[in-house]
Structures are given as structure tokens and as C-alpha cells.
Protein backbone atom coordinates (compact mmCIF):
# COMPACT_ATOMS: atom_id res chain seq x y z
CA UNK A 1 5.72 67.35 93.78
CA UNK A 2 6.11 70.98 92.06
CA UNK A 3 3.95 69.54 88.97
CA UNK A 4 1.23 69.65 91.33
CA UNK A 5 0.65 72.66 88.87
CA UNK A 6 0.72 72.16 84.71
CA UNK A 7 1.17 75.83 84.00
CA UNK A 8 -1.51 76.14 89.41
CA UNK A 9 -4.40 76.62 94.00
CA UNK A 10 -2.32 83.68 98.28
CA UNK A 11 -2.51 93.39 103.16
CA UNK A 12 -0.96 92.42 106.39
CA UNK A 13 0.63 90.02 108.75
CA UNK A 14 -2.31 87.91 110.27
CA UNK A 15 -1.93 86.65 114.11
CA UNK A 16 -4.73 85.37 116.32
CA UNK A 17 -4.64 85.61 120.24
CA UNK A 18 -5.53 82.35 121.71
CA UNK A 19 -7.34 81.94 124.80
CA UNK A 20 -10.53 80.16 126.37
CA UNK A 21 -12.95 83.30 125.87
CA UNK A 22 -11.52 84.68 122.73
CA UNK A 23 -9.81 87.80 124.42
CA UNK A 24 -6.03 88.92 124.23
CA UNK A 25 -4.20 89.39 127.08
CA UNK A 26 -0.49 90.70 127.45
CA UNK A 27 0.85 87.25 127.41
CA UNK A 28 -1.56 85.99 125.27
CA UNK A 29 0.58 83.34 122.95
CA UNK A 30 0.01 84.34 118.88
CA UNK A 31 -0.13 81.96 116.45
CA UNK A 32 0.53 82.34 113.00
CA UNK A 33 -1.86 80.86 110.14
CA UNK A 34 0.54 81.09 107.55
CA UNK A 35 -0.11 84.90 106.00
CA UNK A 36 2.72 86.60 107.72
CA UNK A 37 4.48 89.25 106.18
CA UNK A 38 8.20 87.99 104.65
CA UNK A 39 11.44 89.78 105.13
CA UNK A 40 12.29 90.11 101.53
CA UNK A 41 10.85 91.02 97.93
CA UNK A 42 9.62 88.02 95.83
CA UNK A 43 12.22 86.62 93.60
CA UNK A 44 12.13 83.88 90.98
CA UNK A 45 14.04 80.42 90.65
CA UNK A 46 15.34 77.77 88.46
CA UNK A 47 15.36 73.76 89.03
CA UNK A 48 18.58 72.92 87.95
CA UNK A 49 17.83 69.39 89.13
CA UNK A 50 15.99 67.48 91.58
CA UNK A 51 15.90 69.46 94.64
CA UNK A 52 18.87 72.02 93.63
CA UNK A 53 17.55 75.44 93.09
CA UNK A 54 19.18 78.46 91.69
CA UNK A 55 17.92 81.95 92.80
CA UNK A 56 17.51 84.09 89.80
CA UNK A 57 16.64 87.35 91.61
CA UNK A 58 13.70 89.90 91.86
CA UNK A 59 10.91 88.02 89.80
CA UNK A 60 9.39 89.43 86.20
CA UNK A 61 5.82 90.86 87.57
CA UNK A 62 5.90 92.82 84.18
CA UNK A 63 2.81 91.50 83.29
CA UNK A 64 1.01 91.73 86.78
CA UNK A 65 -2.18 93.67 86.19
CA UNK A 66 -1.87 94.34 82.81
CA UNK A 67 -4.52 93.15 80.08
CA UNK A 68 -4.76 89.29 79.44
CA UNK A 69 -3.06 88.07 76.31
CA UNK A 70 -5.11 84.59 76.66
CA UNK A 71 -6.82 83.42 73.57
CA UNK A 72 -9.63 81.13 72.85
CA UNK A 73 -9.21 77.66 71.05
CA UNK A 74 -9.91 78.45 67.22
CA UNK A 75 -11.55 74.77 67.05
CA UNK A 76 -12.69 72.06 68.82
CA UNK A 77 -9.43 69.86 71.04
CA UNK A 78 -8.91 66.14 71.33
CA UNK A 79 -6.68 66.31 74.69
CA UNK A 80 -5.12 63.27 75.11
CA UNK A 81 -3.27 62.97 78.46
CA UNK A 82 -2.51 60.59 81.66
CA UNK A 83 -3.81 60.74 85.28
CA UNK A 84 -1.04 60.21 87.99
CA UNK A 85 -0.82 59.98 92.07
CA UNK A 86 0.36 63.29 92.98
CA UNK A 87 2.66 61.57 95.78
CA UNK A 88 3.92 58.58 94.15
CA UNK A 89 3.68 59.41 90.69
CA UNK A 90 1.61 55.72 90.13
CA UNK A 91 -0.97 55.47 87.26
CA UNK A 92 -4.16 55.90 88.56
CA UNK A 93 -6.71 53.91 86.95
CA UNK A 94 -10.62 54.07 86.62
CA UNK A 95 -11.12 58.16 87.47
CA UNK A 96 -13.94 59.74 86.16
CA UNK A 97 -12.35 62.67 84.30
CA UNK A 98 -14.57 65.69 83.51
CA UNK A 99 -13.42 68.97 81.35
CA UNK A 100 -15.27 72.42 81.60
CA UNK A 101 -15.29 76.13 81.57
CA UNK A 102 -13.20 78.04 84.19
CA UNK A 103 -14.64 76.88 87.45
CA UNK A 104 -18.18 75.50 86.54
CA UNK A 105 -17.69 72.15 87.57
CA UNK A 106 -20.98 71.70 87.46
CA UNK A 107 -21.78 72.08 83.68
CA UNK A 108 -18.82 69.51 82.28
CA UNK A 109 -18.55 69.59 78.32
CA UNK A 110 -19.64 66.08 77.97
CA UNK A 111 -20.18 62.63 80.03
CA UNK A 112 -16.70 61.64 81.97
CA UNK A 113 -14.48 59.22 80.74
CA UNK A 114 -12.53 56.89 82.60
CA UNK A 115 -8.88 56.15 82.76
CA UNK A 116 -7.86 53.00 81.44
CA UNK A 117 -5.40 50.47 82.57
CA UNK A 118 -2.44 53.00 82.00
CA UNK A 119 -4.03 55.85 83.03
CA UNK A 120 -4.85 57.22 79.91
CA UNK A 121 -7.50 59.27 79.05
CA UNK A 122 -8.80 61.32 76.00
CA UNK A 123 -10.38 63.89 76.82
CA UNK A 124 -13.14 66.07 73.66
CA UNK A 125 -13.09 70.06 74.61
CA UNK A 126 -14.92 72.25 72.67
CA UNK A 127 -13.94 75.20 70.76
CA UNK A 128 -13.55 79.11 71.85
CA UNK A 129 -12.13 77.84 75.76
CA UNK A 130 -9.63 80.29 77.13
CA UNK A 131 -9.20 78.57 80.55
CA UNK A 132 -10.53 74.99 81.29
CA UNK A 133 -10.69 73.26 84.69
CA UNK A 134 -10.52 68.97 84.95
CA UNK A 135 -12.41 66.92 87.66
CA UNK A 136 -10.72 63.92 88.72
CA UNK A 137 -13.62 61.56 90.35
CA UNK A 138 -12.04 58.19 92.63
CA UNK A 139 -10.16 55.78 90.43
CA UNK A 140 -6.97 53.78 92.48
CA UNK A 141 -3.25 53.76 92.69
CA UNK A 142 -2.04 50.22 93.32
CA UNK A 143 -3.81 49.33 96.67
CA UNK A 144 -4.52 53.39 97.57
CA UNK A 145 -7.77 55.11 96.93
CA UNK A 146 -7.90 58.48 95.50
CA UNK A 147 -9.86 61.73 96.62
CA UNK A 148 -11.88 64.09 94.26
CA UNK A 149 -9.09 66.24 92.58
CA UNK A 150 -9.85 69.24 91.00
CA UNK A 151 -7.04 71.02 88.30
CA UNK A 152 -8.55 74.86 87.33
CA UNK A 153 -6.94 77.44 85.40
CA UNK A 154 -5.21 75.29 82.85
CA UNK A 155 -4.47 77.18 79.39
CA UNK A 156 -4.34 75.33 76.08
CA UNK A 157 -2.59 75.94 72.87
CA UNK A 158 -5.81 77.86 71.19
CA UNK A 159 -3.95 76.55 67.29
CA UNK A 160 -4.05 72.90 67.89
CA UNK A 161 -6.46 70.56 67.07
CA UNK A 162 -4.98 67.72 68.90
CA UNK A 163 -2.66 68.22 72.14
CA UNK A 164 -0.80 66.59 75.02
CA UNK A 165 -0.90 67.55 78.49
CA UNK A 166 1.76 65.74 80.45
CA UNK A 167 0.05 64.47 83.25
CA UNK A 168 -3.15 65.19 85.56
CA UNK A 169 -2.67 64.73 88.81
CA UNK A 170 -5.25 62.89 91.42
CA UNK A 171 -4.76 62.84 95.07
CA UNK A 172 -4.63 59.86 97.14
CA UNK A 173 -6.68 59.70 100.45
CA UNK A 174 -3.88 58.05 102.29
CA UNK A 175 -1.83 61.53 101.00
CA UNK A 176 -4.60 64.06 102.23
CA UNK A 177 -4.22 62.24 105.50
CA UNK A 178 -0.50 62.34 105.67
CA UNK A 179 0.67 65.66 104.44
CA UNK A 180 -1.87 67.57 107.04
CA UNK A 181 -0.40 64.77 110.04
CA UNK A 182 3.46 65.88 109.41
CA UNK A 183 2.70 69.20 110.58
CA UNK A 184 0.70 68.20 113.33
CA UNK A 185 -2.68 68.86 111.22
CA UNK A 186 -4.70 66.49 110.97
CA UNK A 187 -7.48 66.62 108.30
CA UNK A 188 -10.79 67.27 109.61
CA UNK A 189 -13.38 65.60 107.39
CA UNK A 190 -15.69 68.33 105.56
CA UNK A 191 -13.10 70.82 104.88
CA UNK A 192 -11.39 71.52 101.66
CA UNK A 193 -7.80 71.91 100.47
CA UNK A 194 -6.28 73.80 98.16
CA UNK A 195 -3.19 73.56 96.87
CA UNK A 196 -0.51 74.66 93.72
CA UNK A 197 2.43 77.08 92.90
CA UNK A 198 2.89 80.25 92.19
CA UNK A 199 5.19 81.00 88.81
CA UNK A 200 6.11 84.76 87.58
CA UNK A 201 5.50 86.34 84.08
CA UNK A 202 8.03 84.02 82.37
CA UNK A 203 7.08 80.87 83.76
CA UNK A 204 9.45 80.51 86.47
CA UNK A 205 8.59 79.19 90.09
CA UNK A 206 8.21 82.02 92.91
CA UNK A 207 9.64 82.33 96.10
CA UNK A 208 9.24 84.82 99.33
CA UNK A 209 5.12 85.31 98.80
CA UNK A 210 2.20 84.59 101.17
CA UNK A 211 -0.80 82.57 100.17
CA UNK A 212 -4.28 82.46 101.63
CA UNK A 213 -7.60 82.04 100.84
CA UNK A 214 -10.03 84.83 101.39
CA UNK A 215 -14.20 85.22 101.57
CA UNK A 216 -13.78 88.46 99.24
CA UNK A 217 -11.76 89.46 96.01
CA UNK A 218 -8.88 91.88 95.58
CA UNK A 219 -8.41 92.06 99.67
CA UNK A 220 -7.55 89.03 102.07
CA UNK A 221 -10.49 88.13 104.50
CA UNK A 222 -9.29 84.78 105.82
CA UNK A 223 -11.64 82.01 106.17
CA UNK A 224 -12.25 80.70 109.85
CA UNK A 225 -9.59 77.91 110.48
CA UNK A 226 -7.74 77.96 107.08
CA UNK A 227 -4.05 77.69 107.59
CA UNK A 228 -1.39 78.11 104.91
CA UNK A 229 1.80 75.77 105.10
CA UNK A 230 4.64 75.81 102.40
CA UNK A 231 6.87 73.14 101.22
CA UNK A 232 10.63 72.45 101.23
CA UNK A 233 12.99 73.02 98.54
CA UNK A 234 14.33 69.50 98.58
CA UNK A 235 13.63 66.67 96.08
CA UNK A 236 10.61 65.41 97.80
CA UNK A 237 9.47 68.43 99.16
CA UNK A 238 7.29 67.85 102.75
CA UNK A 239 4.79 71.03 104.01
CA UNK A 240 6.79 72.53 106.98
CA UNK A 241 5.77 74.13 109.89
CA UNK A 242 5.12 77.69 110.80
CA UNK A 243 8.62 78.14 113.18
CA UNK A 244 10.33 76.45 109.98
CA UNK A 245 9.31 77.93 107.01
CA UNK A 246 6.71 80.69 106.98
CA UNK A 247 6.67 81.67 103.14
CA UNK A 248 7.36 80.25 99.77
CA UNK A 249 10.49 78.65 99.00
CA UNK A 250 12.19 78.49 96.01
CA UNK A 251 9.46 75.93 94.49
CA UNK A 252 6.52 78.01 95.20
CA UNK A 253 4.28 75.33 96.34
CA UNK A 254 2.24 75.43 99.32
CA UNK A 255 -1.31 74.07 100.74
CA UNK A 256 -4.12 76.12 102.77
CA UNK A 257 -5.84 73.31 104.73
CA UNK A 258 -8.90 73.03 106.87
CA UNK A 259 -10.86 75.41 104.59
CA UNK A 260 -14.65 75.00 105.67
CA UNK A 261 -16.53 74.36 102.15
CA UNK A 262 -17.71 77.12 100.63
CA UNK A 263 -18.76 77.89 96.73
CA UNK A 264 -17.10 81.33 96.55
CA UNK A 265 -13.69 81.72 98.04
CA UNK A 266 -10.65 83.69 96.16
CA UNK A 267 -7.05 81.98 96.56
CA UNK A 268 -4.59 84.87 96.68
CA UNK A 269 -0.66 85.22 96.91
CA UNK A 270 0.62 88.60 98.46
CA UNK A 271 4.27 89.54 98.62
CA UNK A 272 6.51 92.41 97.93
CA UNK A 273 7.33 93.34 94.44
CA UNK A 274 10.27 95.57 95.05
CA UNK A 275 13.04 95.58 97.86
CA UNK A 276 12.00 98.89 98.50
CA UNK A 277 8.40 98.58 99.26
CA UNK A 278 9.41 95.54 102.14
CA UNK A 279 8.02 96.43 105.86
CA UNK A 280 4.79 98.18 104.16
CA UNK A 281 1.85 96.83 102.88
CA UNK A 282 2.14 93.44 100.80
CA UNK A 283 0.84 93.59 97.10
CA UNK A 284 -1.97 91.60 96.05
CA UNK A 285 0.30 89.28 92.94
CA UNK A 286 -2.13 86.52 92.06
CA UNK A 287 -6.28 85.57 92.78
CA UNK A 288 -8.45 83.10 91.40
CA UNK A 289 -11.70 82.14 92.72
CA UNK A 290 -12.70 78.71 93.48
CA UNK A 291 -15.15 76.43 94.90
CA UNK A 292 -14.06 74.93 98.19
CA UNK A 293 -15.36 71.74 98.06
CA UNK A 294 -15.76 69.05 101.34
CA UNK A 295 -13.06 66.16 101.49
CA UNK A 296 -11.60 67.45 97.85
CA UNK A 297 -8.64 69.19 96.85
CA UNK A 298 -8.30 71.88 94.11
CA UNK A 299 -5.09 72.36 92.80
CA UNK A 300 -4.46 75.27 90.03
CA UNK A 301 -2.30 77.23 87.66
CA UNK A 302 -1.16 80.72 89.24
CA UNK A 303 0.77 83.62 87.90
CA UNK A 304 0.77 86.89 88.22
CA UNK A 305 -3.10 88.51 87.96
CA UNK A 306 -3.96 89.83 85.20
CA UNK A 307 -6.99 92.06 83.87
């Protein structure tokens, strides 16, 4: 589950009053939507093996807001890689897998080509690409169908003419169904999820952050309806409910479901970078905008923003 992500989809504590007419009352009951503020600084972890995480301490943010040291492929790359279930780790077999710029989705570098019998997939990207995104279209796992999966901020090694990327991952239908259900979520058709981990300036997976996804940059305007929900640090970690967990744990992985579809929306991760600055206002640690797109999910690389 935490290579949901190959490198990955966020002010203040948000509550809403619930009532018939909209208006709070005394004893009006709050609930949260997943962006409430945590009770300690962010701090960065280590897998020592499936499910068994060491806490490292404050995380590196060194590199938060500082100038990007991404550089763009010197030639053209033959990407050869696999496409997996993101839940059962299956080969999935006959997705239409599209490369392109950043988020443009829309303007792929060439005609899709489809994973074979094993999975596999070659993929041609041209040359001068910082970041690339990957479109995963259909294709099955066993007997299970698979949703339109979409993989952005993905960084490749700008020497090499021919690479290997582990693994892209596709998500089931059957899975989009299940992970909203366990926390009493259902899916509602039309919306958008987006997903991924959060990792700090050396590459390690984040923990004690809050992720959303907002209608503007650099501030968090929540979408209508979008709720945030973060996994367990076991070794099949499950999205938990608000009461249980209500930021990252040591994985960093999380999902904002529900998100009505949109073309502009900014995923964002807020947090405290210092023990001292806890209780005040949370710092705005990582943003990318993406497309929210209806009955898809768009999973991503994040680390800390840079300029």
C-alpha cells in the first residue's frame, strides 16, 4: 500500500456544524473532515519491515520553499515498467497507458500502449521533461475491473536513455468501493479521489501532517464534501476513521474522497514544522494542482514544496 506513491496525491482546524437549516446551535454536534490541527510537529519515519516503523524525529523540511533542483531529461527515454493492482499487487493486463507533461492529461506524448499479458509496458517520453504524469485507462486484474488511475508528479533520471520504474499502479473498482465502505463512506459516483504520501527532503515517509484539497493555491479552501481519511501503520494499512486516527501516521498515506470533479483543485499537506510553532497556525509543506476527475483516482509524488 505505501507504493501507492513512486517518489506521490494536504491554516486551521476545519469543523462544520450540522443541522437541518445549516445553522449552529450550542449543541450543535461538529464533525471533522479530516483537516484538524495535530498535537505535534511533523516528524519523519523508517520501514524497517512490513508494518514496523521507526520514528526518526522532527522531519528534514530543509528544502521546503527553496528553489527546485529538478532537471530536464537531456534526451529522449524508453521507460520500460509494469502496471499492478494497487490492493492486491496482481498484474493488470490490457490498460491503456498514456505519458505526458505535468498534469496535461489531455495532450499525451504519443498514442497509448497497452499492457501485455504480464503487465508490461514500454512506455517512449520525449526529451527536456522535468515532471511527467501516466494515465492508466481500464485493463483487469484476474476477474476485477480497474478504474481510470492517474500517477502525476513522477521525476525521472534526466541522464538515462533507458530506465525502469518499478511498478505503476491501477486501481480496481471493487477497491474504490471498499476502501470508502470501511469507514462508513461510501463512494458516490461522479466524484473524484485522490490519494498518495507525503515524504520529507530526504525521501523519507511523513507523519503528524494534514491533507486536503483546496479550490485555491498557497491557502486551504476546502471543496464542498471532500473528506480526508489516513491510513494505519500496519502491514496492510486500512483508511481509519476520524475518532481513530485524525492525521498521518508513520506511512504518510492518506485519501480525500468525495471530491466533486473539478479541473483546477490544489492538493495540500499542512502541519507544524517545529515543536515550537504547535497550537498556532499550521504551515503550508506541500501543493500540487490537479484535475479532479469523475469516478477516477489521482495518486501522486509529494514532498516538501518547492519554488
Amino acid at each position: 500500500m505505501r507504493r501507492l506513491t513512486t517518489g506521490l496525491i494536504l491554516g486551521s482546524s476545519l469543523l462544520i456544524a450540522c443541522g437541518d437549516d445549516g445553522a449552529k446551535s450550542p449543541d450543535a454536534e461538529v464533525v471533522s473532515v479530516g483537516f484538524d490541527k495535530p498535537t505535534i510537529e511533523v516528524h519523519a519515519n523508517d520501514e524497517a519491515g512490513a508494518g514496523v516503523w521507526t520514528d526518526l524525529g522532527p522531519a528534514d523540511l530543509t528544502c521546503l520553499n527553496t528553489p527546485s533542483t529538478d532537471m530536464p531529461t537531456a534526451q529522449a527515454v524508453t521507460l520500460n515498467t509494469v502496471v499492478k493492482d494497487f490492493q492486491s499487487d496482481k498484474l493488470v493486463t490490457g490498460a491503456a497507458v498514456t505519458a505526458f507533461t505535468g498534469i496535461d492529461f489531455g495532450n499525451p506524448f504519443g498514442a497509448a500502449v497497452t499492457s501485455d499479458g504480464q503487465g508490461l509496458v514500454t512506455v517512449a517520453i520525449p526529451a527536456g521533461q522535468r515532471r511527467i504524469g501516466f494515465k492508466m485507462a481500464g485493463g483487469v486484474s484476474g476477474s476485477t475491473t480497474q478504474l481510470d488511475t492517474f500517477l502525476l508528479n513522477q521525476y525521472l533520471d534526466p541522464a538515462m536513455a533507458i530506465q525502469t520504474s518499478p511498478e505503476l499502479l491501477s486501481v480496481s473498482d471493487s477497491t474504490a468501493q471498499l476502501l470508502p465502505a470501511l469507514i462508513g463512506q461510501p463512494r458516490t459516483p461522479g466524484s473524484g479521489v485522490i490519494a498518495g504520501a507525503l515524504r520529507d527532503c530526504q525521501g523519507r515517509e511523513m507523519s503528524n501532517f494534514v491533507a486536503t484539497v483546496s479550490s485555491t493555491p498557497g491557502t486551504a479552501t476546502l471543496l464542498d464534501g471532500a473528506s480526508t481519511y489516513y491510513f494505519s501503520k500496519t502491514s496492510s494499512p486500512l483508511p481509519q476513521k476520524h475518532n481513530v486516527l485524525q492525521n498521518a501516521s508513520s506511512n504518510g498515506l492518506y485519501m480525500v474522497i468525495q471530491i466533486p470533479a473539478t479541473t483546477t483543485a490544489y492538493v495540500q499537506m499542512w502541519g507544524y514544522k517545529t515543536a515550537a510553532a504547535v497550537g498556532g497556525d499550521m504551515s503550508l509543506l506541500a501543493e500540487l494542482q490537479v484535475p479532479v476527475i469523475a469516478d477516477s483516482v489521482v495518486t501522486g509524488s509529494y514532498n516538501p514544496k518547492r519554488n
